[in-house]
PDB file of N, CA and C in Angstrom:
ATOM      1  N   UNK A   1     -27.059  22.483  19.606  1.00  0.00           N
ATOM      2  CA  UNK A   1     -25.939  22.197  18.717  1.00  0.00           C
ATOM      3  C   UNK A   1     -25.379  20.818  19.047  1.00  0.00           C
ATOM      4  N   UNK A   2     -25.247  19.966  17.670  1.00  0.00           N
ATOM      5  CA  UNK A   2     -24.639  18.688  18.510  1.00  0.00           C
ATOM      6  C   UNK A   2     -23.167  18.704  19.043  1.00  0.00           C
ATOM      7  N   UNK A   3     -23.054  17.572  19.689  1.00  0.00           N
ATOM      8  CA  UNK A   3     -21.545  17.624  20.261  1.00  0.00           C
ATOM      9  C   UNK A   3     -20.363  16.753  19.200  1.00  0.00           C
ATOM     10  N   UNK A   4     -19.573  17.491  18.693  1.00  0.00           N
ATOM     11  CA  UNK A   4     -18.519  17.019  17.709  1.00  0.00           C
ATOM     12  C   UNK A   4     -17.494  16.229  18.584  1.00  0.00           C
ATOM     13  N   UNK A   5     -17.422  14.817  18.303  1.00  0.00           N
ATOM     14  CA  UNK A   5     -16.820  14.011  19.034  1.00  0.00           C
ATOM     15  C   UNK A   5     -15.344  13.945  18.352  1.00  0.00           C
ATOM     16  N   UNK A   6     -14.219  13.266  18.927  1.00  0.00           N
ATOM     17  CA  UNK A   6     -12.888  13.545  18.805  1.00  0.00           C
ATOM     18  C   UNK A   6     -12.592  11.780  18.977  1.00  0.00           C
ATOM     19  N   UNK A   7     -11.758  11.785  17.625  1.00  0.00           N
ATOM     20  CA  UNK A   7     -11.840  10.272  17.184  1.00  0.00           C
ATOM     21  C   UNK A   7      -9.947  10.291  17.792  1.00  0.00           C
ATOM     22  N   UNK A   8      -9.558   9.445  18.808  1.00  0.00           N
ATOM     23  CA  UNK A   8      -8.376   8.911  19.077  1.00  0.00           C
ATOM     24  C   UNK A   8      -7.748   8.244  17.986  1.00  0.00           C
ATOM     25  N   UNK A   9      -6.540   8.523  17.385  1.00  0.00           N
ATOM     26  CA  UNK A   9      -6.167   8.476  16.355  1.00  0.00           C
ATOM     27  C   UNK A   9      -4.485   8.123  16.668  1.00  0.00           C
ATOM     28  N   UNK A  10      -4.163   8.167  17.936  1.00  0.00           N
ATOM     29  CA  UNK A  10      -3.077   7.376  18.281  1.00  0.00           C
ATOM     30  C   UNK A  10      -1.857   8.726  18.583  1.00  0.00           C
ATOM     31  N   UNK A  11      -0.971   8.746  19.528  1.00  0.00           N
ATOM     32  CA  UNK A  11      -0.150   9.155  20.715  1.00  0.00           C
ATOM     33  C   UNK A  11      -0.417  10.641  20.555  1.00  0.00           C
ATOM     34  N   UNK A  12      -1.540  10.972  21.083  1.00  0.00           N
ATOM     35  CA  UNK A  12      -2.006  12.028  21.321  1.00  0.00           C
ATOM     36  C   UNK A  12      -2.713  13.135  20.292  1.00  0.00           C
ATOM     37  N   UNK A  13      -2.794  12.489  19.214  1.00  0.00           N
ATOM     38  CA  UNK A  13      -3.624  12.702  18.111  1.00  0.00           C
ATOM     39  C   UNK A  13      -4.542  12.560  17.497  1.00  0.00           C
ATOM     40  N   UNK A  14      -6.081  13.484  17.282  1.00  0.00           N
ATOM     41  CA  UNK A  14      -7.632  13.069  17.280  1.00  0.00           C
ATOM     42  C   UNK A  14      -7.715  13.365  15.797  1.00  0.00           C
ATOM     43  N   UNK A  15      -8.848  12.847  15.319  1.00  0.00           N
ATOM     44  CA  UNK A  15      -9.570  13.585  14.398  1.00  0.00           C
ATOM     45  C   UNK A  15     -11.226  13.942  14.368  1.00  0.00           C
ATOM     46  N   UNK A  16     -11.589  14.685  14.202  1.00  0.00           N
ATOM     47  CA  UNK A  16     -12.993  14.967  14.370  1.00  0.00           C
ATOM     48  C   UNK A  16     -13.866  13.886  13.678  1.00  0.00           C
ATOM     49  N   UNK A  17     -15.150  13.015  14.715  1.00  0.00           N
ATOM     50  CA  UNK A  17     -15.158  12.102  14.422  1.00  0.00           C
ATOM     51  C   UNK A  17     -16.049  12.009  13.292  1.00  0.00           C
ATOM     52  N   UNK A  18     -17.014  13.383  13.275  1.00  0.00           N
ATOM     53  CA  UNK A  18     -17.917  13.220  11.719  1.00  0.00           C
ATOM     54  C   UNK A  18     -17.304  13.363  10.525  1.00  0.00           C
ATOM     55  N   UNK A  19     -15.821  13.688  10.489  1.00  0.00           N
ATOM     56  CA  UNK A  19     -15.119  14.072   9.210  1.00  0.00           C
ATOM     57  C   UNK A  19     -14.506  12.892   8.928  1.00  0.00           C
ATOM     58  N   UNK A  20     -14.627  11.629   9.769  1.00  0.00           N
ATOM     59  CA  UNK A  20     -14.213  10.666   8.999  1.00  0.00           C
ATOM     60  C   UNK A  20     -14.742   9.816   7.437  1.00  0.00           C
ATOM     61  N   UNK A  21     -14.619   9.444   7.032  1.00  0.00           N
ATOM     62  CA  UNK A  21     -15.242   8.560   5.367  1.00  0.00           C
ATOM     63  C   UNK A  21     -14.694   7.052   5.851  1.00  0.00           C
ATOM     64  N   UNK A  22     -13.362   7.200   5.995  1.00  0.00           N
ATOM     65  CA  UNK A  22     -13.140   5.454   5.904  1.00  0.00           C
ATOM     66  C   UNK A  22     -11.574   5.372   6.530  1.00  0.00           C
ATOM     67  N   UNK A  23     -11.768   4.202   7.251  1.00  0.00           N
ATOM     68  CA  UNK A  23     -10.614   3.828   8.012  1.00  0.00           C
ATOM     69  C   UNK A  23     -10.417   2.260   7.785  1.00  0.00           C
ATOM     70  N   UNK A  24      -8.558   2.577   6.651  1.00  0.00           N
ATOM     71  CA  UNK A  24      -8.398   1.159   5.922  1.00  0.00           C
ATOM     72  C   UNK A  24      -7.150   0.809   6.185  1.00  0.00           C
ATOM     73  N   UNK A  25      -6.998  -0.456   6.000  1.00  0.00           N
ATOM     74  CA  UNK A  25      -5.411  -0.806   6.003  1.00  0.00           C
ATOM     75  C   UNK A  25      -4.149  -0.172   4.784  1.00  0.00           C
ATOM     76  N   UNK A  26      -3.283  -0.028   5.190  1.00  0.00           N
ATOM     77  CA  UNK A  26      -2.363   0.353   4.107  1.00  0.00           C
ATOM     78  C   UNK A  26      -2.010  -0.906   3.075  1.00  0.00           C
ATOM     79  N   UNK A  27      -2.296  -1.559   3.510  1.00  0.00           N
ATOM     80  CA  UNK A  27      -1.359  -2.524   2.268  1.00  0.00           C
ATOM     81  C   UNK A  27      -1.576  -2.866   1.053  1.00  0.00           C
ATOM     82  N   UNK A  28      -2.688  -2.554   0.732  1.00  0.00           N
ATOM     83  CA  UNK A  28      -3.446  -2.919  -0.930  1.00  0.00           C
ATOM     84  C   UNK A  28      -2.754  -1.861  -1.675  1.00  0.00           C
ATOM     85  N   UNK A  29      -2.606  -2.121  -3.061  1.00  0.00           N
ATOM     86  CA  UNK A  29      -1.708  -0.982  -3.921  1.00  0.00           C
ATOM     87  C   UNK A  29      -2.855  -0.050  -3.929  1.00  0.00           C
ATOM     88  N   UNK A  30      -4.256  -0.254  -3.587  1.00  0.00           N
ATOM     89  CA  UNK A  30      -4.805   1.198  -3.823  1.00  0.00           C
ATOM     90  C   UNK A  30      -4.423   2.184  -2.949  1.00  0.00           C
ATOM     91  N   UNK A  31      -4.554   1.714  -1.410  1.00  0.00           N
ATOM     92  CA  UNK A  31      -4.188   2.316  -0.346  1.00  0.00           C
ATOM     93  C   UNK A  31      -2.665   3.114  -0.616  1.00  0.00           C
ATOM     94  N   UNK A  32      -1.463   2.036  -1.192  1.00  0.00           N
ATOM     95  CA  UNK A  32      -0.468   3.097  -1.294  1.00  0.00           C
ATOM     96  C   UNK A  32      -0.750   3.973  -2.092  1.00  0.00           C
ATOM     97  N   UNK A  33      -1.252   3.708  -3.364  1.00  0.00           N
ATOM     98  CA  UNK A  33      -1.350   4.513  -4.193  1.00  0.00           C
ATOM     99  C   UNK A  33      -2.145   6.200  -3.838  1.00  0.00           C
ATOM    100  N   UNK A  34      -3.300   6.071  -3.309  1.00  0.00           N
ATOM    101  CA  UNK A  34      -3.717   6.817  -2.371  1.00  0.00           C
ATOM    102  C   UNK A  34      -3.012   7.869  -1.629  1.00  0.00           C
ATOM    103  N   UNK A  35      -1.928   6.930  -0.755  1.00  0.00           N
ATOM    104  CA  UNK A  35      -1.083   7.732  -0.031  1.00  0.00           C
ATOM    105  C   UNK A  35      -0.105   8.848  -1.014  1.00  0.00           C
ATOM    106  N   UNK A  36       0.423   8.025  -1.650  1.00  0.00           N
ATOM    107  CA  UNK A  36       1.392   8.798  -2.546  1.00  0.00           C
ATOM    108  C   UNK A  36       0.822   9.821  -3.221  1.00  0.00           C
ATOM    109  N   UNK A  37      -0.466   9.848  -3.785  1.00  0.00           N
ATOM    110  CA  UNK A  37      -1.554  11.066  -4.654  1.00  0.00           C
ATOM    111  C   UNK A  37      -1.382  12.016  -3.822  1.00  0.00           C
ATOM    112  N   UNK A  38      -1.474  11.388  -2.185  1.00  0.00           N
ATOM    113  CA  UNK A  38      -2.133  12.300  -1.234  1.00  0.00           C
ATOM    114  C   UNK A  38      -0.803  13.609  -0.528  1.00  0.00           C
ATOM    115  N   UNK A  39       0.046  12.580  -0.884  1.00  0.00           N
ATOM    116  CA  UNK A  39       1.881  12.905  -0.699  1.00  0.00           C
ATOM    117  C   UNK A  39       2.119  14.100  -1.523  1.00  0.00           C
ATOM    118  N   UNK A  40       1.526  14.176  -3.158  1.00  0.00           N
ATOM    119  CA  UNK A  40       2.157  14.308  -4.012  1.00  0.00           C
ATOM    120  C   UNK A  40       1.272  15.824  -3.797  1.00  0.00           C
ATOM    121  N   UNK A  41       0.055  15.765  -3.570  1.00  0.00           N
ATOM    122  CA  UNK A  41      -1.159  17.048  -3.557  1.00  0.00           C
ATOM    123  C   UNK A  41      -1.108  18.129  -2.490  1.00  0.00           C
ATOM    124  N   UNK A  42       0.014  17.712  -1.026  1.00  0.00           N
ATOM    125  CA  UNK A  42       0.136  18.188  -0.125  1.00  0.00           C
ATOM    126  C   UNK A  42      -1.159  17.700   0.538  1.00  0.00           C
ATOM    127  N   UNK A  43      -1.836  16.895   0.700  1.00  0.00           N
ATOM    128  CA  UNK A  43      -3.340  16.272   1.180  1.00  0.00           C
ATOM    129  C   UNK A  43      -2.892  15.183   2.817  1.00  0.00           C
ATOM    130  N   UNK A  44      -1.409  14.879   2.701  1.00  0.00           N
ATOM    131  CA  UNK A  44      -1.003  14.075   3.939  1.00  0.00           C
ATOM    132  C   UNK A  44      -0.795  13.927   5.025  1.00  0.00           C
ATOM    133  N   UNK A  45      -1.234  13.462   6.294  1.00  0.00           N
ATOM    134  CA  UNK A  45      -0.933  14.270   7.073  1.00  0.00           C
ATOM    135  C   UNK A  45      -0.222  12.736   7.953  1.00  0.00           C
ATOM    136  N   UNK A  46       0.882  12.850   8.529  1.00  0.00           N
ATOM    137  CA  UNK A  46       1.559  11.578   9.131  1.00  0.00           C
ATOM    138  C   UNK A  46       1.103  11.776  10.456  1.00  0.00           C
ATOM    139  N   UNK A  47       0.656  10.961  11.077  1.00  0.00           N
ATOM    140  CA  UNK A  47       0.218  11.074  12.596  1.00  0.00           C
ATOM    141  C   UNK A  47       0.939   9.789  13.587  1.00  0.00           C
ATOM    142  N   UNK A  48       2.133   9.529  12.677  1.00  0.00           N
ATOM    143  CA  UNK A  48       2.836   8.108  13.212  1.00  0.00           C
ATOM    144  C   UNK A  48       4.208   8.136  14.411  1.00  0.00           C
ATOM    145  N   UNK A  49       4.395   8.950  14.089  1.00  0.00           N
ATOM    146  CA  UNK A  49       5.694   9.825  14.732  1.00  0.00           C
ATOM    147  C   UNK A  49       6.308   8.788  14.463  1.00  0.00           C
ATOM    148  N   UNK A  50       6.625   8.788  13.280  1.00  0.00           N
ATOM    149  CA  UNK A  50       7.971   7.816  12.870  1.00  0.00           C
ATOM    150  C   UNK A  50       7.472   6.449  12.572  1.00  0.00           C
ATOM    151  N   UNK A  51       6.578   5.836  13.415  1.00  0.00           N
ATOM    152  CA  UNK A  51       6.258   4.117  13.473  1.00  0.00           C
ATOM    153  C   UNK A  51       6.062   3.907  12.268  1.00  0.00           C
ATOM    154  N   UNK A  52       5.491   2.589  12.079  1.00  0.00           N
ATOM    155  CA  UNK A  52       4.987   1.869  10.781  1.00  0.00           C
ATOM    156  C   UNK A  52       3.634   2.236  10.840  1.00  0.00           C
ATOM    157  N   UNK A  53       3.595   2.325   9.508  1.00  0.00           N
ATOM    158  CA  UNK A  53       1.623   2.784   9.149  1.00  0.00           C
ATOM    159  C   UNK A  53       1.143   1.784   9.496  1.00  0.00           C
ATOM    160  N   UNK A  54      -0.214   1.683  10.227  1.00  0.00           N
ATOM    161  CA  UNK A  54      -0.756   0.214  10.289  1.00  0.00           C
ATOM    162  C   UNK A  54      -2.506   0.882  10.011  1.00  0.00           C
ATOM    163  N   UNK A  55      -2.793   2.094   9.558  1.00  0.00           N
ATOM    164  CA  UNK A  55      -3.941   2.482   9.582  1.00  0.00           C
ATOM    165  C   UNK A  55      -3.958   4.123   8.544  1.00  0.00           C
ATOM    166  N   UNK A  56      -5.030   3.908   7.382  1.00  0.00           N
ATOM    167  CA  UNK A  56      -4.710   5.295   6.805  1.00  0.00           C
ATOM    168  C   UNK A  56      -6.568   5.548   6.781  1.00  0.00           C
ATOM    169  N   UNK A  57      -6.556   6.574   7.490  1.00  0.00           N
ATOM    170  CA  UNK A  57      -7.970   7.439   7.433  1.00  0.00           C
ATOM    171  C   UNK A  57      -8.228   8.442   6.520  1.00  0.00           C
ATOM    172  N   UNK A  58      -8.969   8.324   5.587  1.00  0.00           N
ATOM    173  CA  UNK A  58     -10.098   9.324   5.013  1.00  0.00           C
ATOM    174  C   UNK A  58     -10.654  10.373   5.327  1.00  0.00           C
ATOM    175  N   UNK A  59     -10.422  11.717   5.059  1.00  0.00           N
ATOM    176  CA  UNK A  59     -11.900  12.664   5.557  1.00  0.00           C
ATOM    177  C   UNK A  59     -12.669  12.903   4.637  1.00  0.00           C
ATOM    178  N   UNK A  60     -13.768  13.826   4.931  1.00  0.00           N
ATOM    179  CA  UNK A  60     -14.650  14.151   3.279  1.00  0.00           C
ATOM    180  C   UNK A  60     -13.958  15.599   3.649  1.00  0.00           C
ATOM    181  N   UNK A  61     -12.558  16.333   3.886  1.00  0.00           N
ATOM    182  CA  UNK A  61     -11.617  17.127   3.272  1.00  0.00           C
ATOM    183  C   UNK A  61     -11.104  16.992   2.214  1.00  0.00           C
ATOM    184  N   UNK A  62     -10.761  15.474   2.068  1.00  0.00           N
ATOM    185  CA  UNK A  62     -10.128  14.649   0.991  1.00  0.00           C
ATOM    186  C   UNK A  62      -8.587  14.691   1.623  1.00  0.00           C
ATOM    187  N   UNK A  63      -8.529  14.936   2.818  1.00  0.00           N
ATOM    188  CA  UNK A  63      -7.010  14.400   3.702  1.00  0.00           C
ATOM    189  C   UNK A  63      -7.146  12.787   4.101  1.00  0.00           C
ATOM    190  N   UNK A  64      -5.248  12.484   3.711  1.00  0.00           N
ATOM    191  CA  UNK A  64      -5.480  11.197   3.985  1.00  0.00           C
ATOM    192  C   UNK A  64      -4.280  11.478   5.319  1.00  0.00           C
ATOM    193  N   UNK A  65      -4.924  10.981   6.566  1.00  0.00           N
ATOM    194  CA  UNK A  65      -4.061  10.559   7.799  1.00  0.00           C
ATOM    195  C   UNK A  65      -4.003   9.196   7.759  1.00  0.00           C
ATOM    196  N   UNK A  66      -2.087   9.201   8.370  1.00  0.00           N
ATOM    197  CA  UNK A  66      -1.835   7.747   8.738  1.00  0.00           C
ATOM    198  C   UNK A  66      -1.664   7.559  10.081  1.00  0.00           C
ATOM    199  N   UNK A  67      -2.093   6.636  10.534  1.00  0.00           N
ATOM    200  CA  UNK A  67      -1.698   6.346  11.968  1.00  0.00           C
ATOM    201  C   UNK A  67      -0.657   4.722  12.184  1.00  0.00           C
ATOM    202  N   UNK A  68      -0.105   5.315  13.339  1.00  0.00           N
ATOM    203  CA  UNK A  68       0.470   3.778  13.637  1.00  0.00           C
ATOM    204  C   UNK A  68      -0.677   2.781  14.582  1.00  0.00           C
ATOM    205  N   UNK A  69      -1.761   3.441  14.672  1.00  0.00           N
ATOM    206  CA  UNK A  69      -2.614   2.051  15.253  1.00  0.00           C
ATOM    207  C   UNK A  69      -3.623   1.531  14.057  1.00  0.00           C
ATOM    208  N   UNK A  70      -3.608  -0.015  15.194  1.00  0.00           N
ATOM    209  CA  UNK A  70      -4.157  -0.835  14.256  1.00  0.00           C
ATOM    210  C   UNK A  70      -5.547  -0.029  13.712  1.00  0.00           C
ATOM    211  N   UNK A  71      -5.816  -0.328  12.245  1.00  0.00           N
ATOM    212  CA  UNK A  71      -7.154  -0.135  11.775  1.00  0.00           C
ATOM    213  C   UNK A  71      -8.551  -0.631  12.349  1.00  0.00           C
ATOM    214  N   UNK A  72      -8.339  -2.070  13.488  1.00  0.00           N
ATOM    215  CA  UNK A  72      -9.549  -2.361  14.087  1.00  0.00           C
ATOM    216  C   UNK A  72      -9.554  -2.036  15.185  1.00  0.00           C
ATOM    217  N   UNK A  73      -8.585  -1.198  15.690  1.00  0.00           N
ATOM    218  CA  UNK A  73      -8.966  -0.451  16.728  1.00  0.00           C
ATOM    219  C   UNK A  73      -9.182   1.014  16.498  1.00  0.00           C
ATOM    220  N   UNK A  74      -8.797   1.546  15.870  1.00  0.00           N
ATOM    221  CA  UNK A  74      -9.302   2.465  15.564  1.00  0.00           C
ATOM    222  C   UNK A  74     -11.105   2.406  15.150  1.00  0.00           C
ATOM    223  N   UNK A  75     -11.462   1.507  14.704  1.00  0.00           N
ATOM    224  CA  UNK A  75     -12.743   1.603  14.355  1.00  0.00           C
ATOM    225  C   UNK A  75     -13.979   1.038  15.491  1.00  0.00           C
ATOM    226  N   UNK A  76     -13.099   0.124  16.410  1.00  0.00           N
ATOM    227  CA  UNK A  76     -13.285  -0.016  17.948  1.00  0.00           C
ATOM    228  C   UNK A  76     -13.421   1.893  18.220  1.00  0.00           C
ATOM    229  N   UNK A  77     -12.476   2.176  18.085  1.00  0.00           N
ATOM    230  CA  UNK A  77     -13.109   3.633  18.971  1.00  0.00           C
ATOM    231  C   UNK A  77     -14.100   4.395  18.174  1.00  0.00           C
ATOM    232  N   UNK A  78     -13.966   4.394  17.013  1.00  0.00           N
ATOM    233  CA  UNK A  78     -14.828   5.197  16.472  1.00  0.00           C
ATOM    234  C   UNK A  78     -16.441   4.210  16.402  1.00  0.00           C
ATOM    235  N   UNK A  79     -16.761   3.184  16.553  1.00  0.00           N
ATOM    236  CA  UNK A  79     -18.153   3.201  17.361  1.00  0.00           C
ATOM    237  C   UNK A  79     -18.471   3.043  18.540  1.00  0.00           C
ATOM    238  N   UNK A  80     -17.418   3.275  19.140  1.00  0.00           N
ATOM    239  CA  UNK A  80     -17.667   3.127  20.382  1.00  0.00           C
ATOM    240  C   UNK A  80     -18.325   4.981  20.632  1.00  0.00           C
ATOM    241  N   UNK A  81     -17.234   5.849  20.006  1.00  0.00           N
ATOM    242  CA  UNK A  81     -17.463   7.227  20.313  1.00  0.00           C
ATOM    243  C   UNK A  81     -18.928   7.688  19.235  1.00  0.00           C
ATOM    244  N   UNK A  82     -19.145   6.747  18.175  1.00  0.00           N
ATOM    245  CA  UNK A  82     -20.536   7.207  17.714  1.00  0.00           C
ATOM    246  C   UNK A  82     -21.814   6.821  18.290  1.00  0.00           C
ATOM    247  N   UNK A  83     -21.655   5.898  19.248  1.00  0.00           N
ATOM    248  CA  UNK A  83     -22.533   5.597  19.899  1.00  0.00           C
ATOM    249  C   UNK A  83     -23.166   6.558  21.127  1.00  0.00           C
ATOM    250  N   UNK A  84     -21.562   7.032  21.619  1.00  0.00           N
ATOM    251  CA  UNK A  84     -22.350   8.257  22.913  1.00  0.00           C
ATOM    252  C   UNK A  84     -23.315   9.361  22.352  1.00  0.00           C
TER     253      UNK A  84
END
């Protein structure tokens, strides 16, 4: 069975790392727009504890998580963890 890796997702919060799709910046109106669909569907999940969004992740759930870390680090970990 393979081993399901656990994507660091910022102050003590993972996401499973094959269920990711895409890890983008918030600031383009698609991205908000996105968020707000995702707001509006119950699909959201805030993983910021309060901070500023600086990162909104994709699953193929069709959940959109936000994190307060940066988007290129986040993707720093996630090949770093697809590589093991």
């Amino acid at each position: 069975m393979a081993k399901q890796g656990l994507l660091n997702i910022g102050f003590g919060n993972f996401v499973v790392l094959n269920r990711v799709v895409s890890i983008a910046l918030p600031s383009s109106a698609p991205m908000r727009r996105l968020r707000e669909d995702a707001r509006a569907e119950g699909r959201l999940i805030d993983a910021t504890l309060g901070r500023k969004t600086r990162a909104i992740i994709v699953t193929d759930s069709n959940h959109v998580i936000l994190s307060a870390i940066q988007a290129e680090t986040i993707a720093q970990r996630f090949s770093a963890e697809e590589g093991e």
